[in-house]
Protein backbone atom coordinates (compact mmCIF):
# COMPACT_ATOMS: atom_id res chain seq x y z
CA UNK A 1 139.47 50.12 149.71
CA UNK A 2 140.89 49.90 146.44
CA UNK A 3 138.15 49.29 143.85
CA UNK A 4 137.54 52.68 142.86
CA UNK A 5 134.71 52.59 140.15
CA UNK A 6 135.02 54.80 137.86
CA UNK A 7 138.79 55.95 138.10
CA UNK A 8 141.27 56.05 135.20
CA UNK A 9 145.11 54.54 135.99
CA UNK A 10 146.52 58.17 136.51
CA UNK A 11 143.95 58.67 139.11
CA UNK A 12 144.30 55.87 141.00
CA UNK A 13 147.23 56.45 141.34
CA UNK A 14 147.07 59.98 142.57
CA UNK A 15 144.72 58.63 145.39
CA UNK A 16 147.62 55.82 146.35
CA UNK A 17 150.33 58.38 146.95
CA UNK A 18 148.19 60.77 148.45
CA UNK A 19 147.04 57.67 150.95
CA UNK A 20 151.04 56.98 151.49
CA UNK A 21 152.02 60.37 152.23
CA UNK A 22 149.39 60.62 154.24
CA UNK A 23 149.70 57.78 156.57
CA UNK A 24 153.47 58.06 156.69
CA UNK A 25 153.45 61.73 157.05
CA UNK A 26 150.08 62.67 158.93
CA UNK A 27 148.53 60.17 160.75
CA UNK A 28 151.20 60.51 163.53
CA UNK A 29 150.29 64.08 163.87
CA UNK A 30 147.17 63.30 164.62
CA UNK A 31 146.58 61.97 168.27
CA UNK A 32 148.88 65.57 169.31
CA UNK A 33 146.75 68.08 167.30
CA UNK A 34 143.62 66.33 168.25
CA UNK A 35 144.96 66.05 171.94
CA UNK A 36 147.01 69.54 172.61
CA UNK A 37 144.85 71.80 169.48
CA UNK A 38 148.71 71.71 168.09
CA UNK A 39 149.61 72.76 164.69
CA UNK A 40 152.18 71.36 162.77
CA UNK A 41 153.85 74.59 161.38
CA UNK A 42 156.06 72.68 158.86
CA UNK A 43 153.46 70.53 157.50
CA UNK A 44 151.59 72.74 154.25
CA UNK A 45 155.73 73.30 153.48
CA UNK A 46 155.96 69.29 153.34
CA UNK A 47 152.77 68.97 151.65
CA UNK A 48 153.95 71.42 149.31
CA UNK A 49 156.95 70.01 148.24
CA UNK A 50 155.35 66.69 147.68
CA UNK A 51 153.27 68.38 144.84
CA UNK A 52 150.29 68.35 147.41
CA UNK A 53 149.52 72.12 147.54
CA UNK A 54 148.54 74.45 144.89
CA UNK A 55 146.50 71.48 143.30
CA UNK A 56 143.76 72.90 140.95
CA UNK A 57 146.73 75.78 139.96
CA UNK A 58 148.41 76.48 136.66
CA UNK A 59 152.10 75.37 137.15
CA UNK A 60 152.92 78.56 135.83
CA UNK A 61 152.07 80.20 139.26
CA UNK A 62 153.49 77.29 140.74
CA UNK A 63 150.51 75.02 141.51
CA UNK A 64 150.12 71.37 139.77
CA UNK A 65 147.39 71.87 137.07
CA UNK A 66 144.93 69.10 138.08
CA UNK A 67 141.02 68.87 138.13
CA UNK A 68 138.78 68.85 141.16
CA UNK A 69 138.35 65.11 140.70
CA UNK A 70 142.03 64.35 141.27
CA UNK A 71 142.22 67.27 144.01
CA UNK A 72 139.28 65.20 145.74
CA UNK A 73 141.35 62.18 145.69
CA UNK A 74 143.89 64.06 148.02
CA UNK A 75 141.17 65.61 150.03
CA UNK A 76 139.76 61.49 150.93
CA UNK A 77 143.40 60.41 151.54
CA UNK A 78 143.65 63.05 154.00
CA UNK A 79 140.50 62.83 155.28
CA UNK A 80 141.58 58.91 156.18
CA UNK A 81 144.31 59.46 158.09
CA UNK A 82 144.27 62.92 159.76
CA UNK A 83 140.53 64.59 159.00
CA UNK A 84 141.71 67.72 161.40
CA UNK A 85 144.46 68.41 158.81
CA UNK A 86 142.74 67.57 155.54
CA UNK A 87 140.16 70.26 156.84
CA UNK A 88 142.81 72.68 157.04
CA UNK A 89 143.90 72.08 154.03
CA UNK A 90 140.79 72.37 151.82
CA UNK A 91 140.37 75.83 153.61
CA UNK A 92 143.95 76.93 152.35
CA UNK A 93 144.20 74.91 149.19
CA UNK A 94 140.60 75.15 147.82
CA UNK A 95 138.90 78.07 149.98
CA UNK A 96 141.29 80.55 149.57
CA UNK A 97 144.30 79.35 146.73
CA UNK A 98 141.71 78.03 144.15
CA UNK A 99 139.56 81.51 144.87
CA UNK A 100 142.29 83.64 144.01
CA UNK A 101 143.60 81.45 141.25
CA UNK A 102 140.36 81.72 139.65
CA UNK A 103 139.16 85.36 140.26
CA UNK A 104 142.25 86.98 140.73
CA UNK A 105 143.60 89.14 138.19
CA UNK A 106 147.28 88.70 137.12
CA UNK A 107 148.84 90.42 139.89
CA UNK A 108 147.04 88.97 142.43
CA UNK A 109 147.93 85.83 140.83
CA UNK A 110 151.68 86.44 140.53
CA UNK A 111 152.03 88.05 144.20
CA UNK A 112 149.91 85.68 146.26
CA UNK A 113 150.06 82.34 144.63
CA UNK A 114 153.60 80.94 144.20
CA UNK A 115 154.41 80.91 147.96
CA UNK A 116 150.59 79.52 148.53
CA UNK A 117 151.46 76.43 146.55
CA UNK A 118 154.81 76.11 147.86
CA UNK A 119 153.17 75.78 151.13
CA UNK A 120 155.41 78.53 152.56
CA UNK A 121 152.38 80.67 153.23
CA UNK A 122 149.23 79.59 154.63
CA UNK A 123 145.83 81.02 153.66
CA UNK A 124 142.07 81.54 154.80
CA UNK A 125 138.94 82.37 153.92
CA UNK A 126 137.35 85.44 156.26
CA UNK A 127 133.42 85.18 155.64
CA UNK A 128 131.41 84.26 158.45
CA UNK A 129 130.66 86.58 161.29
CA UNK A 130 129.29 86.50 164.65
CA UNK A 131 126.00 87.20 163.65
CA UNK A 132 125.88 86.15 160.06
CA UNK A 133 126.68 81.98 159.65
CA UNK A 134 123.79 80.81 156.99
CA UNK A 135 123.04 84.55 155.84
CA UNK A 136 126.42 85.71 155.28
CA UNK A 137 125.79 87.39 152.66
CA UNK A 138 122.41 89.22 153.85
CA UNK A 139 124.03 89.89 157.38
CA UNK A 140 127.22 90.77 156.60
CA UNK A 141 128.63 93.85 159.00
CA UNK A 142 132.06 94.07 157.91
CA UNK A 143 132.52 96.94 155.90
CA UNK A 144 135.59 99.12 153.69
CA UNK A 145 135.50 102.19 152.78
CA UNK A 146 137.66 103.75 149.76
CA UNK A 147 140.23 106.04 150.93
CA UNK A 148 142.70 107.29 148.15
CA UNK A 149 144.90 104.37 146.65
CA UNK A 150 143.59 101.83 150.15
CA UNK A 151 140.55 100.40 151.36
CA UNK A 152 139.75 100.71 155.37
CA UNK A 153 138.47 97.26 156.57
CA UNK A 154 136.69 97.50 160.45
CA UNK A 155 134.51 94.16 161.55
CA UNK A 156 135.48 90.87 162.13
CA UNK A 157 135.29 87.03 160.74
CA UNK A 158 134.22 84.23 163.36
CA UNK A 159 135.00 80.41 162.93
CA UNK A 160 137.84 81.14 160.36
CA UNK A 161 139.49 77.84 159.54
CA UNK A 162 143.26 78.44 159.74
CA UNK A 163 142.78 82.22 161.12
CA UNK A 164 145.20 82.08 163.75
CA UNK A 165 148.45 80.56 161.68
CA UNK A 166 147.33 82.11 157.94
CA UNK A 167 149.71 84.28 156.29
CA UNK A 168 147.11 85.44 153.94
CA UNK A 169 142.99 85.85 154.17
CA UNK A 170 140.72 86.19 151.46
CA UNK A 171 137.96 88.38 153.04
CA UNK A 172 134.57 89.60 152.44
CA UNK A 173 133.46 92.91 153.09
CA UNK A 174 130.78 95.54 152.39
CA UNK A 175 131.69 98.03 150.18
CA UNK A 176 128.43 99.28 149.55
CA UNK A 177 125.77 99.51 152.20
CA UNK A 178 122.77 100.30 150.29
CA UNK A 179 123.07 97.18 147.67
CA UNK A 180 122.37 94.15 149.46
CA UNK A 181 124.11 91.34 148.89
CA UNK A 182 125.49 92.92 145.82
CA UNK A 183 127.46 95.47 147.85
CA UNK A 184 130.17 92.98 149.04
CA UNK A 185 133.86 92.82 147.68
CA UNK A 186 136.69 90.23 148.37
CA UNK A 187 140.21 91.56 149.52
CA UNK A 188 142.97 89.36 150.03
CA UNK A 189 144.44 90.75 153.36
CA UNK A 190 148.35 89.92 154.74
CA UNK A 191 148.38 88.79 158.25
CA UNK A 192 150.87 91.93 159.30
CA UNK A 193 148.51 94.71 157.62
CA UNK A 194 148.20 97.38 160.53
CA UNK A 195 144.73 97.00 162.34
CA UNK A 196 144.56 93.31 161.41
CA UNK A 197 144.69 91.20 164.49
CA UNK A 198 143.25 87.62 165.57
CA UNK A 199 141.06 87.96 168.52
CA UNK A 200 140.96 84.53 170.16
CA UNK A 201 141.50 81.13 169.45
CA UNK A 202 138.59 78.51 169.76
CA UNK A 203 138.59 75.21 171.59
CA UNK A 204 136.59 72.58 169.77
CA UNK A 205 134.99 69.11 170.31
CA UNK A 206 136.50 67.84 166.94
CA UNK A 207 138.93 68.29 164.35
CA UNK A 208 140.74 70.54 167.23
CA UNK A 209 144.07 70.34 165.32
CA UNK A 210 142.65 72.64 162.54
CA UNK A 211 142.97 75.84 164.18
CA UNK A 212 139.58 77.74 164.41
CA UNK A 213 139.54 81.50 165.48
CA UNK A 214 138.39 85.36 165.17
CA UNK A 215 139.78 87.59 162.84
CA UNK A 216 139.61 91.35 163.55
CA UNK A 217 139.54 94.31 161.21
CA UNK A 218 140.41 97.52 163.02
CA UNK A 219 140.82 100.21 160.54
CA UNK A 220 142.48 97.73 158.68
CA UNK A 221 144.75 99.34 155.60
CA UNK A 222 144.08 97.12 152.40
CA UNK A 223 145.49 98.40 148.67
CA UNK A 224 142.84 98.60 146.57
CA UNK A 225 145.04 96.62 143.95
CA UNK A 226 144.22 93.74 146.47
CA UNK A 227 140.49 93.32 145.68
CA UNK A 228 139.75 90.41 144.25
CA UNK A 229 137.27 90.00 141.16
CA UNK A 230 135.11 93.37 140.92
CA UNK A 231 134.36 95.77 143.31
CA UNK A 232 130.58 95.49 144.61
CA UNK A 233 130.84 91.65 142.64
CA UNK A 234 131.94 89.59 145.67
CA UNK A 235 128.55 87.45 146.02
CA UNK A 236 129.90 85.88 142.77
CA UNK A 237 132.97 85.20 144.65
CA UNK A 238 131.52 83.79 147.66
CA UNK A 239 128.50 81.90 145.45
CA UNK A 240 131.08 79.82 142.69
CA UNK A 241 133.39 79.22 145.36
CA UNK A 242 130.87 77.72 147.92
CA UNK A 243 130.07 75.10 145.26
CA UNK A 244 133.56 73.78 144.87
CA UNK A 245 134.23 74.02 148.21
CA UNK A 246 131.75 71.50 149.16
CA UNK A 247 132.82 69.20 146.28
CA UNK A 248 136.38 69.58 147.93
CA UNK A 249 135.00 69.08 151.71
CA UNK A 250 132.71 65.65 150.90
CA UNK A 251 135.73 63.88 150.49
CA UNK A 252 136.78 64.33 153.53
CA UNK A 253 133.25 63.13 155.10
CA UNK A 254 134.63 59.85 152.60
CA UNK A 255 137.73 59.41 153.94
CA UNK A 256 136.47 59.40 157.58
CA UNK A 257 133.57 56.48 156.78
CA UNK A 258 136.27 54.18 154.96
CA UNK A 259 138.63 54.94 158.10
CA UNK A 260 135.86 54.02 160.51
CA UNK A 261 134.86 50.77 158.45
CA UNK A 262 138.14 49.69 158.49
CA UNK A 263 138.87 49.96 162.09
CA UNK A 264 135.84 48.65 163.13
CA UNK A 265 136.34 45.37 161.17
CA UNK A 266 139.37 44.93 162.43
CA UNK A 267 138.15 45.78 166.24
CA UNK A 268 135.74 43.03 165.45
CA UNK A 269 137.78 40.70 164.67
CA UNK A 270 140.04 40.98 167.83
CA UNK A 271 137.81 41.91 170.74
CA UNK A 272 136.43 38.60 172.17
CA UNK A 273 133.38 38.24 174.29
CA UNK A 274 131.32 34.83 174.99
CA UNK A 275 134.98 32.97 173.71
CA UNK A 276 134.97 34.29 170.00
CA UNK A 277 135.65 37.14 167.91
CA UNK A 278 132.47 40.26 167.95
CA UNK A 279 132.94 39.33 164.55
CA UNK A 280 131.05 36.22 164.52
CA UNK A 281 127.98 37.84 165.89
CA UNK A 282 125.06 38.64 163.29
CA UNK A 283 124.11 41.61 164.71
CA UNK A 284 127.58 43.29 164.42
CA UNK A 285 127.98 41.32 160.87
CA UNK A 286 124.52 43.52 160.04
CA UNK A 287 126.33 47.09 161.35
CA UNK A 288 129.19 46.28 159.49
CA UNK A 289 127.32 45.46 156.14
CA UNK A 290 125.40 48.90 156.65
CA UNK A 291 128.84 51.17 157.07
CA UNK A 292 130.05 49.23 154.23
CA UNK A 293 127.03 50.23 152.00
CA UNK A 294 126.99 53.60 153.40
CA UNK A 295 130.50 54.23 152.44
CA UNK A 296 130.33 52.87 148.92
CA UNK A 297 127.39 54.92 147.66
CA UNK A 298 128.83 57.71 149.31
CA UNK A 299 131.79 57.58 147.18
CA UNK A 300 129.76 57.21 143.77
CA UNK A 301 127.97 60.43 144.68
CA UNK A 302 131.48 62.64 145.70
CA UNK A 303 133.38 60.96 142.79
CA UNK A 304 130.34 62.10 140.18
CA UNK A 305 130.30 65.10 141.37
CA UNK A 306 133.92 65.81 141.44
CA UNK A 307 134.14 65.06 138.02
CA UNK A 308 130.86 67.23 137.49
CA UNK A 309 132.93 70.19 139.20
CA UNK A 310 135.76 69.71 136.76
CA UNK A 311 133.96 70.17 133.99
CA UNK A 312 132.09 73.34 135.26
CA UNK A 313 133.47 76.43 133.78
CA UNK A 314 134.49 79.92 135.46
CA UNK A 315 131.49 81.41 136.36
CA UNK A 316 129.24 78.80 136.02
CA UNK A 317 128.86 78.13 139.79
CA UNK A 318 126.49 79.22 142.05
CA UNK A 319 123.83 78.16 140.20
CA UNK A 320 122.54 75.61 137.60
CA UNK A 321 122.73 71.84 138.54
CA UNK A 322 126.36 72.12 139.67
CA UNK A 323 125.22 74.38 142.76
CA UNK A 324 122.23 71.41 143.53
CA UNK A 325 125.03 68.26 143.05
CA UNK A 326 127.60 69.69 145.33
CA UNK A 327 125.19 70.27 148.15
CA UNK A 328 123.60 66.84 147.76
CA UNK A 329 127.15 65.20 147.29
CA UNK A 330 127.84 66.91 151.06
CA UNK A 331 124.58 66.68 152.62
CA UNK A 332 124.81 62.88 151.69
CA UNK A 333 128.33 62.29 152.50
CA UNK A 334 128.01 64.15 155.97
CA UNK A 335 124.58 62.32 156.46
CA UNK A 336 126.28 58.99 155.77
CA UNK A 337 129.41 60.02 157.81
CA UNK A 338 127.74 60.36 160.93
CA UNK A 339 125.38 56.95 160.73
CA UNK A 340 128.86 55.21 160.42
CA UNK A 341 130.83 56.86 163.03
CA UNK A 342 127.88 56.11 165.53
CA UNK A 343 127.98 52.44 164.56
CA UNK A 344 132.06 52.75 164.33
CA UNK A 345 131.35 53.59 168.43
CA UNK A 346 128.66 51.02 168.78
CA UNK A 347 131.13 48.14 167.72
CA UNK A 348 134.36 49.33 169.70
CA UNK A 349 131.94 49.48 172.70
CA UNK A 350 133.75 51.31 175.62
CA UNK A 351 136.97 52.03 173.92
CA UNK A 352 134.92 54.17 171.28
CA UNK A 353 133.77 56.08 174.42
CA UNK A 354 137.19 56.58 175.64
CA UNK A 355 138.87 60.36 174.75
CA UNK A 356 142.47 58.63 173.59
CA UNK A 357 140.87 55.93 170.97
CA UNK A 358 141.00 56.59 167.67
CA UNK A 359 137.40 56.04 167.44
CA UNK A 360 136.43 58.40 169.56
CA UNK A 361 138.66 60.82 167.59
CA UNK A 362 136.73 60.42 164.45
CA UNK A 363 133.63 60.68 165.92
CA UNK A 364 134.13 64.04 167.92
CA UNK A 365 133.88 64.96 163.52
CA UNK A 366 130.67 64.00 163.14
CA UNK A 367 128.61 67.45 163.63
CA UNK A 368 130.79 69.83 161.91
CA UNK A 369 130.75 68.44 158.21
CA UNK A 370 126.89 69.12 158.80
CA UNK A 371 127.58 72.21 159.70
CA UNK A 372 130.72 74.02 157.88
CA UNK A 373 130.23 74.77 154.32
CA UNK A 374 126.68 75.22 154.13
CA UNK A 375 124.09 73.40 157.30
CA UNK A 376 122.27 70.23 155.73
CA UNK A 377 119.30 72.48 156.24
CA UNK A 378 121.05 74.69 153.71
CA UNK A 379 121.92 72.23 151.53
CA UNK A 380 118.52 71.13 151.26
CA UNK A 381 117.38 74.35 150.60
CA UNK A 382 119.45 74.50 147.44
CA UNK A 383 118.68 71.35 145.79
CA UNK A 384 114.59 71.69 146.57
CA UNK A 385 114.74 75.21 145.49
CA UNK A 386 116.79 73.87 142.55
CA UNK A 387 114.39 71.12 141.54
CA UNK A 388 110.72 73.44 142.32
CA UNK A 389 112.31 75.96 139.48
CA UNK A 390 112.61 73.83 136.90
């Protein structure tokens, strides 16, 4: 897949090494992670120094000063060869590094980040709870309370993308009971604060590398020089960084379609039935021409609005056309994502049924990238409510 419409040389090139250090470095981590839920420890540390961590970050704090565009690029790349682990990543590198990179103040910046990029530390995002998924603003139960020079956390986070092996979470919680969804505040919160704890681990049909779990706040101790943005001004937080997060996560939908075209062509060409190549048959010919268009206008839409989400300034997000393009780049990149992993299984025939195959690796994905970041139902929400307001 290398006619990338629309890229410059430097870019291309971005998405080449990102594709080599992927394959060389990740895709053998993936039948173990998806096989054993194992996680690499070493692997953000690798990533890091490879310049792959800390990408949308000023050098200065140690990050590599790109756009969301060329960030994407990695995000696909990853997304080809190891999806479990490109997930991960976008929840430390985008979720929770770009978050406090952009609403942190200076010594949240000059504490957390360095060892963030440097892939030392690992981070997380802590906003979805038990009973608040698609309202988690409105439904949020996790609360802190001021106490002198600290903040006392007590709830808990479910479905928390790196929660069991994060160093540091960026967390959600309200501060204010009486306002709403304009009560909440982000903290960034150390994994070995006292009354901070991970509650269990969960087992998932796909992308069961990236480790999924409960994060509990028990009369949790937080400085209050660790709140990130404004007090009571955490939607904002949460709203902006939704937006990028899905311009960071359709990628990934990306990279799994051009993976699953690719295999399946060359599954055609090798599995023989009737004494010739699957290849040869029009019907198969037909699925193969679909993924193929499938995958191609997928990538217009993520790489427009990548480039859309470069050029959106801080606190424009959350709103505006940028908040209706990133959930239509996702909703259509998940969408698409799914109709070619089901034909990806419909070609390989019983091997894409079989737990060990590849195939059936990518296509234990399928649900979740319609589901994380925002439901399609959500996403539709957004860009209908976006266009009857006009």
């Amino acid at each position: 897949m290398n006619h990338q419409f629309g890229l410059n040389e430097e870019q291309r090139a971005i998405l080449e090494a990102a594709d080599q250090f992927a394959k060389k470095e990740t895709y053998p981590l993936a039948e173990k992670m998806d096989r054993d839920e194992w996680w690499p420890e070493d692997i953000f540390k690798k990533m890091g120094d490879a310049g792959l961590c800390g990408l949308t970050v000023d050098p200065k704090y140690g990050g590599v000063g790109m756009d969301y565009l060329s960030a994407g690029l990695v995000s696909q790349a990853l997304g080809r060869w190891n999806h479990a682990l490109a997930l991960s990543w976008v929840a430390h590198d985008n979720l929770c590094v770009d978050n406090l990179y952009r609403n942190g103040n200076a010594f949240i910046r000059e504490k957390y980040l360095p060892k963030l990029c440097s892939g030392e530390h690992t981070g997380c995002l802590g906003l979805t709870e038990p009973g608040a998924g698609s309202d988690a603003l409105g439904s949020m139960r996790t609360t802190a309370r001021k106490e002198g020079d600290n903040y006392i956390l007590n709830g808990s986070k479910l479905y928390i993308t790196n929660g069991p092996v994060a160093d540091v979470a960026l967390v959600y919680a309200k501060t204010d009971l009486n306002a709403g969804n304009k009560g909440i505040t982000a903290f960034v919160v150390e994994k070995d604060y006292p009354g901070f704890g991970i509650a269990q681990k969960m087992i998932k049909m796909g992308f069961r590398g990236s480790q999924t779990g409960e994060l509990v706040f028990e009369n949790c101790v937080v400085p209050a020089e660790n709140v990130v943005g404004e007090v009571g001004q955490g939607h904002k937080v949460v709203m902006s960084g939704l937006d990028f997060e899905r311009a960071m996560i359709a990628p990934i939908c990306l990279g799994i379609s051009e993976r699953a075209l690719d295999i399946s062509v060359e599954y055609s060409q090798v599995r023989e039935q009737f004494g010739r190549p699957i290849s040869s048959f029009q019907m198969i010919q037909s699925k193969l021409a679909d993924m193929y268009v499938w995958v191609e206008s997928s990538r217009s839409l993520v790489y427009q609005v990548l480039a859309e989400a470069s050029q959106t300034k801080k606190g424009e997000g959350g709103r505006g056309r940028i908040h209706m393009q990133t959930a239509a780049s996702i909703l259509y990149a998940a969408n698409m994502c799914n109709k070619v992993l089901d034909e990806m299984v419909q070609i390989h025939g019983g091997t894409g049924y079989i737990w060990e195959s590849e195939a059936n690796r990518l296509f234990r994905a399928t649900k979740l990238l319609e589901i994380g970041a925002g439901t399609t139902e959500v996403r539709k929400m957004i860009i209908s409510k976006g266009l009857l307001s006009r």
